[in-house]
Protein backbone atom coordinates (compact mmCIF):
# COMPACT_ATOMS: atom_id res chain seq x y z
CA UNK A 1 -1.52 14.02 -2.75
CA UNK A 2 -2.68 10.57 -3.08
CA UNK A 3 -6.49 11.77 -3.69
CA UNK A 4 -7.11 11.78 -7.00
CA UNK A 5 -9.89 13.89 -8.81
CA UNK A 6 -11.99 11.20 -11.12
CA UNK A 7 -13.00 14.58 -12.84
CA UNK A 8 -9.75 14.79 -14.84
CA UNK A 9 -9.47 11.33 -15.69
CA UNK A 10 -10.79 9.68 -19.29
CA UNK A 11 -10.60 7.02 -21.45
CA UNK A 12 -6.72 8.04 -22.14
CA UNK A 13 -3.84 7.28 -19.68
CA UNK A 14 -2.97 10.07 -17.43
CA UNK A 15 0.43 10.37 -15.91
CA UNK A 16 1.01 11.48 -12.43
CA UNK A 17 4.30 11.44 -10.23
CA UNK A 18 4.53 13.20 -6.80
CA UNK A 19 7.11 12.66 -4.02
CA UNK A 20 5.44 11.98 -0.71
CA UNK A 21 6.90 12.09 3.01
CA UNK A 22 6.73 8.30 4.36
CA UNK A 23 3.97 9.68 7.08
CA UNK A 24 1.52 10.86 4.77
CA UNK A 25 0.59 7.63 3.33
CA UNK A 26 0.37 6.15 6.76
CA UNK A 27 3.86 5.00 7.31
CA UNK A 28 4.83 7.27 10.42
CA UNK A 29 4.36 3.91 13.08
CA UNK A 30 7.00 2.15 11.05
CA UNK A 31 10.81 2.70 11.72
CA UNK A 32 12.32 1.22 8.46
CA UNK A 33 10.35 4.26 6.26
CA UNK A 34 12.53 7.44 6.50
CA UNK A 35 12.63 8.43 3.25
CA UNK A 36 10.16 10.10 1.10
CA UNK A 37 8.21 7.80 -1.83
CA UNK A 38 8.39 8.17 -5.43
CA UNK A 39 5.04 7.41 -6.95
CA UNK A 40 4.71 7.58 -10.59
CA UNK A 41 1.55 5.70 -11.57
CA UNK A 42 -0.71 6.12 -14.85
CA UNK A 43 -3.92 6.10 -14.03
CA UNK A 44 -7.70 5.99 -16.54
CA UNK A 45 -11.30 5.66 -16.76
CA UNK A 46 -12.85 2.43 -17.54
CA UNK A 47 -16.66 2.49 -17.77
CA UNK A 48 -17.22 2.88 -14.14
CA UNK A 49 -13.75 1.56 -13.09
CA UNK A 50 -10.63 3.59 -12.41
CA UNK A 51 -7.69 1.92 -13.12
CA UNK A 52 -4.13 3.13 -11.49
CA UNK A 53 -1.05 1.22 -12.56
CA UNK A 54 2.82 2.10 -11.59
CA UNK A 55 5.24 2.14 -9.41
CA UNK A 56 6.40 2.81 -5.80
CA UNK A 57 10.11 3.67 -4.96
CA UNK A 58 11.41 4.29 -1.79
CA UNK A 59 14.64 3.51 0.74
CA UNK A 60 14.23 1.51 3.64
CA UNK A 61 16.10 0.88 7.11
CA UNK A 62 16.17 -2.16 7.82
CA UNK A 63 17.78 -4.50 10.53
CA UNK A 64 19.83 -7.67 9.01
CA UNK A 65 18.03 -10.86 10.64
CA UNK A 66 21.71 -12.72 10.54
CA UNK A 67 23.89 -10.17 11.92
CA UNK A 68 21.68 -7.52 13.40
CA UNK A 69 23.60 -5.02 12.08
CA UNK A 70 21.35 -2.12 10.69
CA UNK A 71 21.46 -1.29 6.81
CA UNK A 72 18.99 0.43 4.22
CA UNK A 73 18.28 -0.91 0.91
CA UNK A 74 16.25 0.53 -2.29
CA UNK A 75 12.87 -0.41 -2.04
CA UNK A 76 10.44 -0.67 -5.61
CA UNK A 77 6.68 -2.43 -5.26
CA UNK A 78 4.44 -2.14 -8.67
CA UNK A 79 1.38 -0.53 -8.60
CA UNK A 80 -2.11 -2.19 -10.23
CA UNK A 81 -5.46 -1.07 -8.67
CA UNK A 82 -8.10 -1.15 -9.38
CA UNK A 83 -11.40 1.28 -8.20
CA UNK A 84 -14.93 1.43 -8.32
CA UNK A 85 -17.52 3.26 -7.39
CA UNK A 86 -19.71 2.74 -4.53
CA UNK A 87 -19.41 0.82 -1.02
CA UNK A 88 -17.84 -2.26 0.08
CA UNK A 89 -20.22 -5.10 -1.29
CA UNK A 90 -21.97 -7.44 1.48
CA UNK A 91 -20.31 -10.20 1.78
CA UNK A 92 -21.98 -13.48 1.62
CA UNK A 93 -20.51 -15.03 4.57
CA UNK A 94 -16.83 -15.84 3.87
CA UNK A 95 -17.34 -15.83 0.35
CA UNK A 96 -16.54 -12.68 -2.10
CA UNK A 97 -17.51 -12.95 -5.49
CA UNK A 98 -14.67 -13.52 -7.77
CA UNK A 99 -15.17 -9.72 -9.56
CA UNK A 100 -14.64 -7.85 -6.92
CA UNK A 101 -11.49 -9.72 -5.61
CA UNK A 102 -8.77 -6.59 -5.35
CA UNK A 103 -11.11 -4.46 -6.09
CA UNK A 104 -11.16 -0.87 -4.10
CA UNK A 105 -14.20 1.07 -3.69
CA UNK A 106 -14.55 5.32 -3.47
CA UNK A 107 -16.77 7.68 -2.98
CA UNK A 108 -17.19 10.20 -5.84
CA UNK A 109 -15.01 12.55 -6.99
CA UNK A 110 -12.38 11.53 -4.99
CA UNK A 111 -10.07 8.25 -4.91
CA UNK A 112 -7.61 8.39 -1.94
CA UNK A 113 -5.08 5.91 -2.53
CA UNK A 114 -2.87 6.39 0.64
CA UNK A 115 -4.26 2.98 2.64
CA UNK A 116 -3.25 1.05 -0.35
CA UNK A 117 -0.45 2.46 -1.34
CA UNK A 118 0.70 2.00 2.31
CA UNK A 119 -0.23 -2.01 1.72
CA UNK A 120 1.76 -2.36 -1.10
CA UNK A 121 4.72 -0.44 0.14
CA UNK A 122 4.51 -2.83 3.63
CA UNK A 123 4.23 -5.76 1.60
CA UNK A 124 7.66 -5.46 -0.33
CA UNK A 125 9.34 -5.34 3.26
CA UNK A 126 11.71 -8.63 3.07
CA UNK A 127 10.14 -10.25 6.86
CA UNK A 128 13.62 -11.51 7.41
CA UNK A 129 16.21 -8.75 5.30
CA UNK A 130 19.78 -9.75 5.46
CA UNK A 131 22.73 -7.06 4.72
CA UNK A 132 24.13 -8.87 1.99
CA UNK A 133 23.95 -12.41 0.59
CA UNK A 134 27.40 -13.41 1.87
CA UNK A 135 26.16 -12.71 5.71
CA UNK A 136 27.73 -14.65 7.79
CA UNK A 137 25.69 -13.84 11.39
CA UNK A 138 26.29 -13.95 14.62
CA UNK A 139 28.29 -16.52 16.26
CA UNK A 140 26.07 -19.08 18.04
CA UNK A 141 28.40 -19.58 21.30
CA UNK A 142 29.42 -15.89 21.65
CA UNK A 143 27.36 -14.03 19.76
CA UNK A 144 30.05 -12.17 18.09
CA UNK A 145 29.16 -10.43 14.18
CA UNK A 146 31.15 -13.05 12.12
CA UNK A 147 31.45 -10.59 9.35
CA UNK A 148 34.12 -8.89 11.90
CA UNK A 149 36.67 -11.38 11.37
CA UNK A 150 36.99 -14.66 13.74
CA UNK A 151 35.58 -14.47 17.40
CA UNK A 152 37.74 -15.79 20.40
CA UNK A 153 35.47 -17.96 21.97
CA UNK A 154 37.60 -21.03 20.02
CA UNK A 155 34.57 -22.63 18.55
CA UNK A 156 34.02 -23.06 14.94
CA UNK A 157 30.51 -24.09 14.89
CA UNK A 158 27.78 -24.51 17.68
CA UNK A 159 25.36 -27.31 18.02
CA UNK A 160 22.21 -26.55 15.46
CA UNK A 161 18.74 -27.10 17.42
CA UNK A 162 18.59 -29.54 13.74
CA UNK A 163 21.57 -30.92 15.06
CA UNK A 164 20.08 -32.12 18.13
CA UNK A 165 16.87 -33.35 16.86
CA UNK A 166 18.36 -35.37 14.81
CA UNK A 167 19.82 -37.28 17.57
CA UNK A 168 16.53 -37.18 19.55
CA UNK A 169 14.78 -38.51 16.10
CA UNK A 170 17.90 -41.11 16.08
CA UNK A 171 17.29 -42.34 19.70
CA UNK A 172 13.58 -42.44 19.12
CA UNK A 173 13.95 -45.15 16.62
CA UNK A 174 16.48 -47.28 18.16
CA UNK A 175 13.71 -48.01 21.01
């Protein structure tokens, strides 16, 4: 359902919410969408332009990047698009003109949203989620989840990689 029919749209704001399986706007190849999105978006005709505003809600599952541990987490990503008429403009070498910069183009009388909706959902991914704020990882000597409680491997902290630049940094200038 995210092709929309320019021939019910006008000047006024039209209101449209649908639930959509995470597959049908292209997000079957990725694990963390399981759960159907919410779109609500408002959507009018400008001149030639189509303008869709809103908002995306959805769950994902997600895999903490401290502790591993898997979790899933409300996800919400606003909507503002913006359509027009036509195909992509040539491009004059690297360079796009200014007025067409986030600019979609269609093909009348339909609009179908599902490629960028899919961008906007994949963009509110976190690239490196963590459970909770008060994570405390993975031990670095024995790998245990230090959210657990205290591992037995008798070591409070490992050496940081920082740890031992630093000294190589420190030896560096000595010479």
């Amino acid at each position: 359902m995210e092709i929309l029919d320019i021939r019910l749209l006008g000047p006024a704001k039209k209101v449209f919410h649908w639930d959509e399986p995470a597959d049908s706007v292209g997000l079957e190849g990725e694990p963390a969408f399981q759960h159907p999105v919410s779109i609500d978006v408002r959507v009018c005709l400008v001149g030639e332009r189509v303008i869709v505003e809103g908002t995306l809600r959805s769950r994902v599952s997600l895999e903490c990047s401290r502790c591993l541990e898997g979790f899933e987490r409300p996800l919400e990503a606003e909507v503002a698009l913006d359509y027009r008429e036509g195909t992509e403009p040539e491009k004059d070498g690297e360079t796009v003109r200014d007025d067409e910069v986030g600019v979609s183009r269609f093909t009348p009388p339909y609009i179908d949203m599902g490629e960028d909706l899919r961008q906007i959902l994949l963009l509110e991914v976190p690239a490196y989620p963590v459970c909770r704020d008060d994570c405390r990882g993975l031990c670095p000597s024995c790998g245990a989840n230090r959210n657990e409680g205290a591992c037995g491997c008798g070591k409070t902290e490992g050496r940081g990689a920082f740890q031992e630049l630093g000294e190589v940094l420190k030896k560096g200038r000595k010479r």
